[in-house]
C-alpha atoms as a PDB file:
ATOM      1  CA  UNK A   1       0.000   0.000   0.000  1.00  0.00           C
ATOM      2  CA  UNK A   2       1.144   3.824  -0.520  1.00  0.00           C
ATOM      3  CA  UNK A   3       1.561   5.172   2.725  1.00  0.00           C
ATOM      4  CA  UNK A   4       1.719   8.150   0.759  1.00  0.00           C
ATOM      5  CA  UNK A   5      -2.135   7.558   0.321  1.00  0.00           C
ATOM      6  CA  UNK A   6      -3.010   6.601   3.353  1.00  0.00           C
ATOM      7  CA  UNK A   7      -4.322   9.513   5.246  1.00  0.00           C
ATOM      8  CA  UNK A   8      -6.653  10.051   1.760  1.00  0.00           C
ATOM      9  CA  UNK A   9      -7.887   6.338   2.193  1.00  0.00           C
ATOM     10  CA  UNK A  10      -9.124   6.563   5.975  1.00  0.00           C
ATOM     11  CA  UNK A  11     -10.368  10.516   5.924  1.00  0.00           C
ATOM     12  CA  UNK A  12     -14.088   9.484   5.136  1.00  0.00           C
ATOM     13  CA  UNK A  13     -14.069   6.599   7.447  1.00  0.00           C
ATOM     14  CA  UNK A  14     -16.489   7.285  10.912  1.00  0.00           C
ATOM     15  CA  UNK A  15     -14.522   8.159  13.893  1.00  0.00           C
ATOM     16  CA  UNK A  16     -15.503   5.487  16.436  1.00  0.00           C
ATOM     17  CA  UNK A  17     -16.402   8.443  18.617  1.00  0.00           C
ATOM     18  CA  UNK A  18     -18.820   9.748  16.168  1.00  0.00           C
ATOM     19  CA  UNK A  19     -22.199  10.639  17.461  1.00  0.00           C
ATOM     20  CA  UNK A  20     -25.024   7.955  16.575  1.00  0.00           C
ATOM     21  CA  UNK A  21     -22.520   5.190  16.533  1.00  0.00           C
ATOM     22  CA  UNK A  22     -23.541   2.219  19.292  1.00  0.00           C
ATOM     23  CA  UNK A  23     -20.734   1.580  21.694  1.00  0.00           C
ATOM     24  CA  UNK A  24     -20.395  -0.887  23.777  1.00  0.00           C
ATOM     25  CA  UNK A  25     -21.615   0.779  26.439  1.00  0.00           C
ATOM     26  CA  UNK A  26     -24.481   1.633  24.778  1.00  0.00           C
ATOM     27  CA  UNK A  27     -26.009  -1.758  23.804  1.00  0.00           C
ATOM     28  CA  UNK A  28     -29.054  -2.903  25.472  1.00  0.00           C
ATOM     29  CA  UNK A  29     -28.417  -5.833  28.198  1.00  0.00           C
ATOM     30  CA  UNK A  30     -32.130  -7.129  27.560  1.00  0.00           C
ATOM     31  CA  UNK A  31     -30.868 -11.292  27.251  1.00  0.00           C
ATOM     32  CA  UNK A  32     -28.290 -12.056  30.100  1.00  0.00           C
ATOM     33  CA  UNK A  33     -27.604 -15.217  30.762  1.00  0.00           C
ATOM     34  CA  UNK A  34     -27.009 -17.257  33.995  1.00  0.00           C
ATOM     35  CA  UNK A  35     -23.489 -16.018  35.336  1.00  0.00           C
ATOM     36  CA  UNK A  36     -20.925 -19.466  35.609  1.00  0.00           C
ATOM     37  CA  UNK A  37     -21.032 -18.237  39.543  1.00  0.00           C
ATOM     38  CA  UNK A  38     -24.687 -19.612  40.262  1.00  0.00           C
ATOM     39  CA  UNK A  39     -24.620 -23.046  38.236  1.00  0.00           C
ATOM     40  CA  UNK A  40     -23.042 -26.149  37.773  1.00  0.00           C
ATOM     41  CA  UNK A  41     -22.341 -28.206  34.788  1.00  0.00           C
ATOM     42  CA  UNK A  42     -24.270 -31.366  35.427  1.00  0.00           C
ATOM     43  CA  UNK A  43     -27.852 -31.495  36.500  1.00  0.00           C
ATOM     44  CA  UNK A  44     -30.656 -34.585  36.032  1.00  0.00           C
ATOM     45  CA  UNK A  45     -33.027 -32.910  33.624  1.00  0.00           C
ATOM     46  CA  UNK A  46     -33.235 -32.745  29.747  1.00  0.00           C
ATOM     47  CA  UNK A  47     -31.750 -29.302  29.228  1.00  0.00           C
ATOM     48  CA  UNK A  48     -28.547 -28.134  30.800  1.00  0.00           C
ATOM     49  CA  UNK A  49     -29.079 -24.866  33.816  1.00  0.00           C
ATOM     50  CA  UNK A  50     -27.818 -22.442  31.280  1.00  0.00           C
ATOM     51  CA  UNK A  51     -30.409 -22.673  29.042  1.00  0.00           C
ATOM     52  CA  UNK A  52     -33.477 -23.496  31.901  1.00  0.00           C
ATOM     53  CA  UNK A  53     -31.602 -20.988  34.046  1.00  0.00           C
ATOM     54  CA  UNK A  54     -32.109 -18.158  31.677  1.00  0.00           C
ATOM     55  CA  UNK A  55     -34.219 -15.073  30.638  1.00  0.00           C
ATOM     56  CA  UNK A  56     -34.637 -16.580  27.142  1.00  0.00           C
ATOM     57  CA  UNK A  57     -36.162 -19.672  28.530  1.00  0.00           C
ATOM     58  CA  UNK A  58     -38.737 -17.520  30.942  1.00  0.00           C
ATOM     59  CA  UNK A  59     -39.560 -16.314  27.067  1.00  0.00           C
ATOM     60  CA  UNK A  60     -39.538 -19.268  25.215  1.00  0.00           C
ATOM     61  CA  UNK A  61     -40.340 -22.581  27.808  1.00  0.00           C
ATOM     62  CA  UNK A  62     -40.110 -26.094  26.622  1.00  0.00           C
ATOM     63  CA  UNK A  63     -41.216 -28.886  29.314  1.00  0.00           C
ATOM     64  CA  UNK A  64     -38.887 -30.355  31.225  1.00  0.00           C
ATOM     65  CA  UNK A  65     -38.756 -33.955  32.561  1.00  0.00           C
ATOM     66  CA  UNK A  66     -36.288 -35.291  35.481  1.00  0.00           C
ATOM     67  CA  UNK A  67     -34.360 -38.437  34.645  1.00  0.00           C
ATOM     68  CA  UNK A  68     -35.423 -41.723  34.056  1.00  0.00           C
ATOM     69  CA  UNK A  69     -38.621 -40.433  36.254  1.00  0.00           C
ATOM     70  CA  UNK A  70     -41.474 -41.101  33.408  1.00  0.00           C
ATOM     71  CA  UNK A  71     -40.069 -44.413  32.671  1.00  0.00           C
ATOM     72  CA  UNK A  72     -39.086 -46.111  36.281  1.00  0.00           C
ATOM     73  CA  UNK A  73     -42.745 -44.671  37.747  1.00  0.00           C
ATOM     74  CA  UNK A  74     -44.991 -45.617  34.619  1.00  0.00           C
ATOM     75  CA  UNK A  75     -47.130 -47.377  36.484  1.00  0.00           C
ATOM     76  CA  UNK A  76     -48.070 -43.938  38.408  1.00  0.00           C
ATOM     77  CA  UNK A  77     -48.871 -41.896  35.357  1.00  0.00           C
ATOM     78  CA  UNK A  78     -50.689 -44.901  33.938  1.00  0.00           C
ATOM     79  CA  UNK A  79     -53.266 -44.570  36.702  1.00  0.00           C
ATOM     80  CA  UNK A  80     -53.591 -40.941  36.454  1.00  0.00           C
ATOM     81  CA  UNK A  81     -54.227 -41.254  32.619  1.00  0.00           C
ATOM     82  CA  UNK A  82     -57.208 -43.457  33.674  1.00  0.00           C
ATOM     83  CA  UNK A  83     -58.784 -40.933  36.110  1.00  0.00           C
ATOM     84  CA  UNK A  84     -60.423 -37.770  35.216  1.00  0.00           C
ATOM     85  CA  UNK A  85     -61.477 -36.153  38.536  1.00  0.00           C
ATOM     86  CA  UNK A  86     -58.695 -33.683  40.089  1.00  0.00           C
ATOM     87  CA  UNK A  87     -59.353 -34.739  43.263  1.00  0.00           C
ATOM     88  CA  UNK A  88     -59.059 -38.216  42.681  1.00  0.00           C
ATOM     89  CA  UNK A  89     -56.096 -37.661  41.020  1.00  0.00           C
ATOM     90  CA  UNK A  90     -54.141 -36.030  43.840  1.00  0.00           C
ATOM     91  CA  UNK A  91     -55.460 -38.899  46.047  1.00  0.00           C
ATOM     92  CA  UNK A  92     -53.748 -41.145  43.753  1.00  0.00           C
ATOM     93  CA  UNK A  93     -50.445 -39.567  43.734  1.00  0.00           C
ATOM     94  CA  UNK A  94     -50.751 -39.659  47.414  1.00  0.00           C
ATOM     95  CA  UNK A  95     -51.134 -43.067  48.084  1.00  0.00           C
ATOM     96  CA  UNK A  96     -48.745 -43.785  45.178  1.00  0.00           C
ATOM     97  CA  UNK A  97     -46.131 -42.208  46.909  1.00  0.00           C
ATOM     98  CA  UNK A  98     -46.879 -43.397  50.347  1.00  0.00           C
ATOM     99  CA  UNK A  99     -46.462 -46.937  49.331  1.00  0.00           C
ATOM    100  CA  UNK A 100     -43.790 -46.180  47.069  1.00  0.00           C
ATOM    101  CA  UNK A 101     -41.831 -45.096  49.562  1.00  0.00           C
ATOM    102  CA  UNK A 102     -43.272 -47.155  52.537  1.00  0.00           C
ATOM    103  CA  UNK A 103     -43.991 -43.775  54.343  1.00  0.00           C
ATOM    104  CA  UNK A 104     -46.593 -45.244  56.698  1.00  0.00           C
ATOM    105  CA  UNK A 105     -44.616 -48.867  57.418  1.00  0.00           C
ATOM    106  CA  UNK A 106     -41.474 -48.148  58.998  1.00  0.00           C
ATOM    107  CA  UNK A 107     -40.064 -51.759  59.327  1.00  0.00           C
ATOM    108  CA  UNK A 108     -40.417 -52.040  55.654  1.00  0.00           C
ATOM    109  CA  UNK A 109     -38.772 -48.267  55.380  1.00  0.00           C
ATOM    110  CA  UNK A 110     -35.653 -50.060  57.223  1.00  0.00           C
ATOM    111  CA  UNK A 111     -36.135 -47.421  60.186  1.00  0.00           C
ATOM    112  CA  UNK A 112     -34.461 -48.429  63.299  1.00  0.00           C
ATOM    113  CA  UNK A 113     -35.737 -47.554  66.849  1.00  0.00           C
ATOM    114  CA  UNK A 114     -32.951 -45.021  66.864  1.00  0.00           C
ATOM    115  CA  UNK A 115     -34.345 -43.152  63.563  1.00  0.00           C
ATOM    116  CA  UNK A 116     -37.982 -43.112  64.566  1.00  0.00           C
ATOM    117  CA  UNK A 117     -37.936 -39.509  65.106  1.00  0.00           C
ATOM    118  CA  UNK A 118     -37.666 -38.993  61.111  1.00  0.00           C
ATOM    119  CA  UNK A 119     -40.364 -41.002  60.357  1.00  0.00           C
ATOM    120  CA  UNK A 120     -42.482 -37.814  59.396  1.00  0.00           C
ATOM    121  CA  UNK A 121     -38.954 -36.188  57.145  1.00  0.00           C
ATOM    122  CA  UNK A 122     -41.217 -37.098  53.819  1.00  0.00           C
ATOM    123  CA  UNK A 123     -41.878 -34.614  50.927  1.00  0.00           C
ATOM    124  CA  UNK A 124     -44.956 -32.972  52.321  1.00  0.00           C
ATOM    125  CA  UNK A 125     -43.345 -32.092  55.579  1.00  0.00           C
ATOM    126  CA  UNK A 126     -40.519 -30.368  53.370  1.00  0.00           C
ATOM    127  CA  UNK A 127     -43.132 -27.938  51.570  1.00  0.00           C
ATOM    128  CA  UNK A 128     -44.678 -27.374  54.595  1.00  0.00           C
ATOM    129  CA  UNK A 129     -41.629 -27.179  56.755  1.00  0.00           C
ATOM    130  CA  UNK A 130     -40.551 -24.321  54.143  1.00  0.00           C
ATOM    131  CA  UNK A 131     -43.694 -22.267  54.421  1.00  0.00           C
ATOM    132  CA  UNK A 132     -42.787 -21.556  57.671  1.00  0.00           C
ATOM    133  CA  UNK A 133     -39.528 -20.855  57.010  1.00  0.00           C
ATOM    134  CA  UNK A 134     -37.354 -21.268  53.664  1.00  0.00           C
ATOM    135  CA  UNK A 135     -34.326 -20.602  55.492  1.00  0.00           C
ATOM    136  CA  UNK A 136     -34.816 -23.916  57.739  1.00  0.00           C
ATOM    137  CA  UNK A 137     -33.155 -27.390  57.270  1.00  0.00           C
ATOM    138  CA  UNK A 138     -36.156 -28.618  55.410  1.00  0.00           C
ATOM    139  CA  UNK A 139     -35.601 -24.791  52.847  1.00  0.00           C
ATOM    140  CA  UNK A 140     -32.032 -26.461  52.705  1.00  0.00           C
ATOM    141  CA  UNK A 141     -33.035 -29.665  51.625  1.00  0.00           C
ATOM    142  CA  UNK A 142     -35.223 -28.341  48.766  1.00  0.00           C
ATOM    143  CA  UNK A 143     -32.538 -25.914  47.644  1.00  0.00           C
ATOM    144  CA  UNK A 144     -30.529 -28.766  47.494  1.00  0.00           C
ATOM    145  CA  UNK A 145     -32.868 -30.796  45.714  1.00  0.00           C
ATOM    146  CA  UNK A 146     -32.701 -28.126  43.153  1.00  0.00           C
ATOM    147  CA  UNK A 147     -29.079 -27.403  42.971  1.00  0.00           C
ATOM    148  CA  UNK A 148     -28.997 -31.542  42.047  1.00  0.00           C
ATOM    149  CA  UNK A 149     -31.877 -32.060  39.710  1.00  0.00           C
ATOM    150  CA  UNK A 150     -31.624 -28.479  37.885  1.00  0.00           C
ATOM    151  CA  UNK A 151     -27.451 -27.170  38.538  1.00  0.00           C
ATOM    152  CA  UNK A 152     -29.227 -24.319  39.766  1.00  0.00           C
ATOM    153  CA  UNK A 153     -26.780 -22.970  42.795  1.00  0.00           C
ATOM    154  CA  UNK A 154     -28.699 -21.682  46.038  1.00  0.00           C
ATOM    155  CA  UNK A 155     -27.503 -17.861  46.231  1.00  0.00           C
ATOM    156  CA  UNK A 156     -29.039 -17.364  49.656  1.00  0.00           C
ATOM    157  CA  UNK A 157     -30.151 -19.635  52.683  1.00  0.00           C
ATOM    158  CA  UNK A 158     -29.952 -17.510  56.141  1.00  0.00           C
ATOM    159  CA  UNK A 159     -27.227 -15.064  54.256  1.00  0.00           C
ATOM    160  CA  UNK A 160     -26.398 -14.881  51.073  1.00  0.00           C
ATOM    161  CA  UNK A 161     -24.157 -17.414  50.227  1.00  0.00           C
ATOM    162  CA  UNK A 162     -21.850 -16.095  47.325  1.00  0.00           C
ATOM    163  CA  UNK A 163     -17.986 -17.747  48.892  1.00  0.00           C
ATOM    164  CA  UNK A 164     -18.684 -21.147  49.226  1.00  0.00           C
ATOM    165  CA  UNK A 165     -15.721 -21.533  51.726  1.00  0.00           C
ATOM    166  CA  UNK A 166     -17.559 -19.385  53.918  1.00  0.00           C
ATOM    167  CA  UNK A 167     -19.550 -20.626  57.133  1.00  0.00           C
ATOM    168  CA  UNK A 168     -22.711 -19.961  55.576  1.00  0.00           C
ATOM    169  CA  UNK A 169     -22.496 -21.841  52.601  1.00  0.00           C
ATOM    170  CA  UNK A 170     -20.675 -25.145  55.241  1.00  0.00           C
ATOM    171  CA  UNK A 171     -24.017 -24.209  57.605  1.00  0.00           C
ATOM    172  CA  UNK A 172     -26.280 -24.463  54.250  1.00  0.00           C
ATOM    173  CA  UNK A 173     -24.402 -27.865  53.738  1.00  0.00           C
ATOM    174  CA  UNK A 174     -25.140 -29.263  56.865  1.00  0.00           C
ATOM    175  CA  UNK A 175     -28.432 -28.137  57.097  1.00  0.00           C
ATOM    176  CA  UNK A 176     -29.119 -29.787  54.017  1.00  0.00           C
ATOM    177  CA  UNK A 177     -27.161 -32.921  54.855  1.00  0.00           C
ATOM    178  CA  UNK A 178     -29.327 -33.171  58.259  1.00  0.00           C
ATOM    179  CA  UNK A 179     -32.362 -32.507  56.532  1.00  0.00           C
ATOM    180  CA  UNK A 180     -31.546 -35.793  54.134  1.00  0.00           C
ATOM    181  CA  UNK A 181     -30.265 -37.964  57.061  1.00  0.00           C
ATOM    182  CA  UNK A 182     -32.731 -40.947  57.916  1.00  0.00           C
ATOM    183  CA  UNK A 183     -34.746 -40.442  55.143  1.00  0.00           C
ATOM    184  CA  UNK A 184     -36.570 -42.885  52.601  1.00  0.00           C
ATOM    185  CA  UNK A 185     -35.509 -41.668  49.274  1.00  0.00           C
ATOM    186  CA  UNK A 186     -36.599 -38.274  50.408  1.00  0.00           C
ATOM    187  CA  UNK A 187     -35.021 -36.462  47.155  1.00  0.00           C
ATOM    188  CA  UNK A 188     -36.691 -38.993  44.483  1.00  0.00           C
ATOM    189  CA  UNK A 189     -40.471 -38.330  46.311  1.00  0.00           C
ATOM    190  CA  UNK A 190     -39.522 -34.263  45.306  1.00  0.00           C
ATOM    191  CA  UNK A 191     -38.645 -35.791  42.361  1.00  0.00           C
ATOM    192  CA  UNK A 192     -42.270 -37.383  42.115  1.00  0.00           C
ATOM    193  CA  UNK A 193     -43.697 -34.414  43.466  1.00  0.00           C
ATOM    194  CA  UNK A 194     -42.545 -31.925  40.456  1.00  0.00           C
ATOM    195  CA  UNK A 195     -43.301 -34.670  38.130  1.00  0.00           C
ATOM    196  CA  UNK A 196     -47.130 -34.892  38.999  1.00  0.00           C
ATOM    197  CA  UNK A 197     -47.327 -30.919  39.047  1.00  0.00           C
ATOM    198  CA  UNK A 198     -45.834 -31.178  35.487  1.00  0.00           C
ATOM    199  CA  UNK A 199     -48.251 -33.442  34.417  1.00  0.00           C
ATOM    200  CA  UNK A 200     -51.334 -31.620  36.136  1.00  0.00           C
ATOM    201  CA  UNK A 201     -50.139 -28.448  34.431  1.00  0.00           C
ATOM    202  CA  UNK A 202     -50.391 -30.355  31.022  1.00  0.00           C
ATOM    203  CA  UNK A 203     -53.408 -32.260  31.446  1.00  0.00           C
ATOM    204  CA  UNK A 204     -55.407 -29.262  32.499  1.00  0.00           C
ATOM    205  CA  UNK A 205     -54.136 -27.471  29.517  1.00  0.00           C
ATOM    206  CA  UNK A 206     -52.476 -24.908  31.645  1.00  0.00           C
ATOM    207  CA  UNK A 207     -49.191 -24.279  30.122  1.00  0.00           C
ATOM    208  CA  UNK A 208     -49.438 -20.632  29.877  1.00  0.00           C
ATOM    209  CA  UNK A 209     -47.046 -18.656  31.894  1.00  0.00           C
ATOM    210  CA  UNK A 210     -48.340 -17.183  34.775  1.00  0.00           C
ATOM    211  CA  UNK A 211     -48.055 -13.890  36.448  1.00  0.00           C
ATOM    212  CA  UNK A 212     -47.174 -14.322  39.604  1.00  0.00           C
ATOM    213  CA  UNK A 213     -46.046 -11.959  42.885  1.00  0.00           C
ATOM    214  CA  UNK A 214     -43.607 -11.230  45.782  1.00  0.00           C
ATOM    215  CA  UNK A 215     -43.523  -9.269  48.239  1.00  0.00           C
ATOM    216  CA  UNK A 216     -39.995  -7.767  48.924  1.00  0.00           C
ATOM    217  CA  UNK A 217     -38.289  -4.897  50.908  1.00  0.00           C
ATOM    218  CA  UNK A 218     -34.860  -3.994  50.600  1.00  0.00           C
ATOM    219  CA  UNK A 219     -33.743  -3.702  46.706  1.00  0.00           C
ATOM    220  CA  UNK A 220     -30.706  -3.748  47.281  1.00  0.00           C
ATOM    221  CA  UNK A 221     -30.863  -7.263  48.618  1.00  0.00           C
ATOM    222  CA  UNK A 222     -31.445  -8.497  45.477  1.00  0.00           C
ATOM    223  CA  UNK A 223     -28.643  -9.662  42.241  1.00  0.00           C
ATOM    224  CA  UNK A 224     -29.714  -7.265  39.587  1.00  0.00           C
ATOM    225  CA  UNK A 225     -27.616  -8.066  36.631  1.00  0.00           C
ATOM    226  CA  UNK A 226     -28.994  -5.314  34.181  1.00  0.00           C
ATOM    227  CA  UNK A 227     -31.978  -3.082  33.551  1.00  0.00           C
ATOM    228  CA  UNK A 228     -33.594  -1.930  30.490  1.00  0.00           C
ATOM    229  CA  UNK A 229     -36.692   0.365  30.521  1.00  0.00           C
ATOM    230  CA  UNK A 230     -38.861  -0.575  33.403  1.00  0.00           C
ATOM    231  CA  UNK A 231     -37.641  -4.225  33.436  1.00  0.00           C
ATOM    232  CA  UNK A 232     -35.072  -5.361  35.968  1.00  0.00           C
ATOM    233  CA  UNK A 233     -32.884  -8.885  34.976  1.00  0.00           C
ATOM    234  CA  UNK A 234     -32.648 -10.536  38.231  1.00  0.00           C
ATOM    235  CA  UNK A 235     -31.082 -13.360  39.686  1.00  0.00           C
ATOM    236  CA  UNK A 236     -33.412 -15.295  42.176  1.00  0.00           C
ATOM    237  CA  UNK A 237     -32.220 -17.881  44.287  1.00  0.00           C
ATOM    238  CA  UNK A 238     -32.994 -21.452  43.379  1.00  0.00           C
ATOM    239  CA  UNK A 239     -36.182 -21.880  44.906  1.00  0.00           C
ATOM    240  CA  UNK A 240     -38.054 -18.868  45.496  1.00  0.00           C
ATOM    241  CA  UNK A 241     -41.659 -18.088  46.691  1.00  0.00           C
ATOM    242  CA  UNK A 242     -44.245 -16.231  44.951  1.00  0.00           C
ATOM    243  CA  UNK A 243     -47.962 -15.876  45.169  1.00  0.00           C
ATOM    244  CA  UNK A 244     -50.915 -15.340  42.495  1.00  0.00           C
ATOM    245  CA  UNK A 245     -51.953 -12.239  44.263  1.00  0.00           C
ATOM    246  CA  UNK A 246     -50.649  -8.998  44.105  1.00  0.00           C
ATOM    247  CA  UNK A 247     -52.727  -8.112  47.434  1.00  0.00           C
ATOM    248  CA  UNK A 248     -51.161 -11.113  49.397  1.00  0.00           C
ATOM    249  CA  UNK A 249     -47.757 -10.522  47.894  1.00  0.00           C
ATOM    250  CA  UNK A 250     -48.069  -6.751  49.290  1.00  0.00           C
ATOM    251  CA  UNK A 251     -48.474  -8.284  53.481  1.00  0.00           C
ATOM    252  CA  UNK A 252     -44.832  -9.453  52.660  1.00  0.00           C
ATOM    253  CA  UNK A 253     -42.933  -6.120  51.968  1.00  0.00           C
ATOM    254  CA  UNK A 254     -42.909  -2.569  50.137  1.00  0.00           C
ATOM    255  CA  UNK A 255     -42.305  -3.270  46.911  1.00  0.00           C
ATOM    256  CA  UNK A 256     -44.098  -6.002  44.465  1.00  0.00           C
ATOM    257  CA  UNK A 257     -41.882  -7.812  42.482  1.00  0.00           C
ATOM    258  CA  UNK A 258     -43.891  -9.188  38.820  1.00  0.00           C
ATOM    259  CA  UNK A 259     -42.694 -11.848  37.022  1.00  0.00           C
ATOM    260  CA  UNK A 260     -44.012 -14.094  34.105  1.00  0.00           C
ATOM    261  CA  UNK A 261     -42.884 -17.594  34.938  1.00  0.00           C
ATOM    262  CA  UNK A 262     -43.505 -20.568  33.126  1.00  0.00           C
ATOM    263  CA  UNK A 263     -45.851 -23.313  34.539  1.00  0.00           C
ATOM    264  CA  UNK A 264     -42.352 -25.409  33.776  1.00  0.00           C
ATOM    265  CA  UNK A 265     -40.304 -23.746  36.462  1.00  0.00           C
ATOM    266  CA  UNK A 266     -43.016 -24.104  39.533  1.00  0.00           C
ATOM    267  CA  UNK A 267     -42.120 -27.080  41.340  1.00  0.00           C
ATOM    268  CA  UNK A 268     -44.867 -27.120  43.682  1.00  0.00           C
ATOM    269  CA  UNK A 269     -48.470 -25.418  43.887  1.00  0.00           C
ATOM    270  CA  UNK A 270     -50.606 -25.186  46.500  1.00  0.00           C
ATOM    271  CA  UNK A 271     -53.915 -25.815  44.705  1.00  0.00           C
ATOM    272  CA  UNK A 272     -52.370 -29.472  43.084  1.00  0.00           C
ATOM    273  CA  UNK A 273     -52.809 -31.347  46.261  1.00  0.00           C
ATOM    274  CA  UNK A 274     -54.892 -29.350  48.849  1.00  0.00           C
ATOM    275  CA  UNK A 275     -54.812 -29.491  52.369  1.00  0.00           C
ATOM    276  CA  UNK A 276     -50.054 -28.861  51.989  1.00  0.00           C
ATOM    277  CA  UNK A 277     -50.254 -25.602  51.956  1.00  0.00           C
ATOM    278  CA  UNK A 278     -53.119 -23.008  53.085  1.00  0.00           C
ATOM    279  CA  UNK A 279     -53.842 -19.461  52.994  1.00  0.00           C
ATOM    280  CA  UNK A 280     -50.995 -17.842  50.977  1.00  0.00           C
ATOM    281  CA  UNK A 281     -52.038 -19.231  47.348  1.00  0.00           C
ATOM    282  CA  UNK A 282     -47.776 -19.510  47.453  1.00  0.00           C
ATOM    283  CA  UNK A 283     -46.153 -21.174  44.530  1.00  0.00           C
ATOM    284  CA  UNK A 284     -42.060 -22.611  45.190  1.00  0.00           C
ATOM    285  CA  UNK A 285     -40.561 -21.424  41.738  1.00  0.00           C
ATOM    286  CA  UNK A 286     -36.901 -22.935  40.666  1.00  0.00           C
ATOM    287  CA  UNK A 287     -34.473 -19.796  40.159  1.00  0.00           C
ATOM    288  CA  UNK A 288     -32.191 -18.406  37.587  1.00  0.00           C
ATOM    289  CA  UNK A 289     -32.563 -15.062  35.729  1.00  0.00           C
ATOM    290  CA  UNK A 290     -35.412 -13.576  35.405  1.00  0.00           C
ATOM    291  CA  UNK A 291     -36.938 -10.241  34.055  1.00  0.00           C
ATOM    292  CA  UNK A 292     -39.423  -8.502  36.189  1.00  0.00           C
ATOM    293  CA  UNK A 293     -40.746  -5.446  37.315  1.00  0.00           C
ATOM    294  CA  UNK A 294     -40.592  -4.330  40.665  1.00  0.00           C
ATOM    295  CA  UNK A 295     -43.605  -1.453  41.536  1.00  0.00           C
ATOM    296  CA  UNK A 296     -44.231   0.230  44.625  1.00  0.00           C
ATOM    297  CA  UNK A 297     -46.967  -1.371  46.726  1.00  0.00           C
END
């Protein structure tokens, strides 16, 4: 080339600094994806917690299926196929899993004398346990549960666990290990449980996402990885509560948060098997990044 020319060549080339030109700090955050920080790489579910774990899957939900849970409890979907009351339904998942799991014959559970006292450390005392208290051991064990089945990392339980050599994410660990100890295969009956809500949510033709509410007060609290407009991108922890109602939600703090989540990502509704959870219409959504908006109440 003629350096000669050179200067002549570049002169009606854009300066980089020209106005209208998009920088990189002016491009619109509006798809972030779930930082490396709050997953893992292996999980037990058809689609790996980056892509479950992200905004563009709150947009565009597939279903997702645990594995090897379709196939090694056929038997249990088989009878719900052949039952077309909701009630009855839910009455057969319940016995299902109490026999399944021997839940009312100890002896056959392989309980000792010595391990009587978790005799009642079954799935429904886990939702219920965490009504009262998602920070408790039984909060641990179903963060846990979805760390495992989803790679979705628990970003808070009692403090917000972000250094996992810390003694919060070790007391997390052994809450969660505690919570597990003496148990009958307490993980696969949560594994049962999302399953059934899965297929409740599909053969009621409810697969729409749903709007649903939380009650929050201190912002600042909470991961915000971008913003755009009146949207926030957040980053919820793995299991987090929300309610249908905006008026319930607002008992719980000064600011609603709003999100659209798919019926895919709510592990367990209070409405699918009544008489677990009462009063708070709450739903237990899995995590990951999410765009909301957060109002004033």
């Amino acid at each position: 080339m003629d350096k000669s020319n050179f200067n002549d060549d570049v002169s009606g080339l854009a300066c980089d600094n020209d106005k209208g030109l998009c920088k990189d700090g002016d491009k619109v955050f509006d798809n972030p994806v779930l930082p490396a920080y709050a997953r893992v790489s292996i999980n037990r579910c058809n689609l790996p917690a980056i892509i479950l774990g992200g905004v563009t899957f709150q947009r565009q939900p597939c279903d997702l299926y645990l594995d090897g849970i379709s196939e090694f409890h056929r038997d249990l979907f088989s009878r719900l196929d052949a039952v077309s009351d909701v009630a009855q339904r839910a009455q057969v998942f319940r016995d299902y899993v109490t026999v399944k799991f021997c839940l009312e014959d100890l002896v056959a559970a392989g309980l000792s004398d010595k391990s009587q006292k978790r005799a009642n450390a079954n799935w429904m005392r886990m939702v219920r346990g965490w009504s009262f208290d998602a920070d408790s051991r039984e909060g641990a064990v179903l963060k846990g549960w979805v760390e495992s089945r989803f790679g979705l990392l628990p970003r808070y339980h009692g403090a917000p666990l972000r250094d996992y050599s810390e003694p919060a994410y070790r007391r997390f660990l052994e809450m969660r290990s505690a919570g597990l100890y003496g148990t009958n295969a307490l993980e696969s009956q949560l594994d049962l449980l999302y399953a059934y809500a899965q297929y409740e949510y599909r053969r009621q033709g409810a697969l729409a996402a749903q709007m649903l509410y939380r009650g929050i007060n201190r912002l600042g609290e909470h991961e915000i990885l971008a913003e755009h407009g009146r949207s926030k991108y957040v980053l919820l922890n793995n299991l987090t509560s929300f309610t249908h109602s905006r008026e319930r939600a607002s008992e719980f703090g000064d600011y609603i948060m709003e999100a659209k989540v798919p019926v895919q990502k709510i592990f367990f509704h209070c409405q699918l098997l009544p008489g677990v959870l009462r009063g708070e219409d709450e739903c237990l959504v899995i995590g990951g990044v999410y765009e909301v908006r957060i109002r004033s109440d």
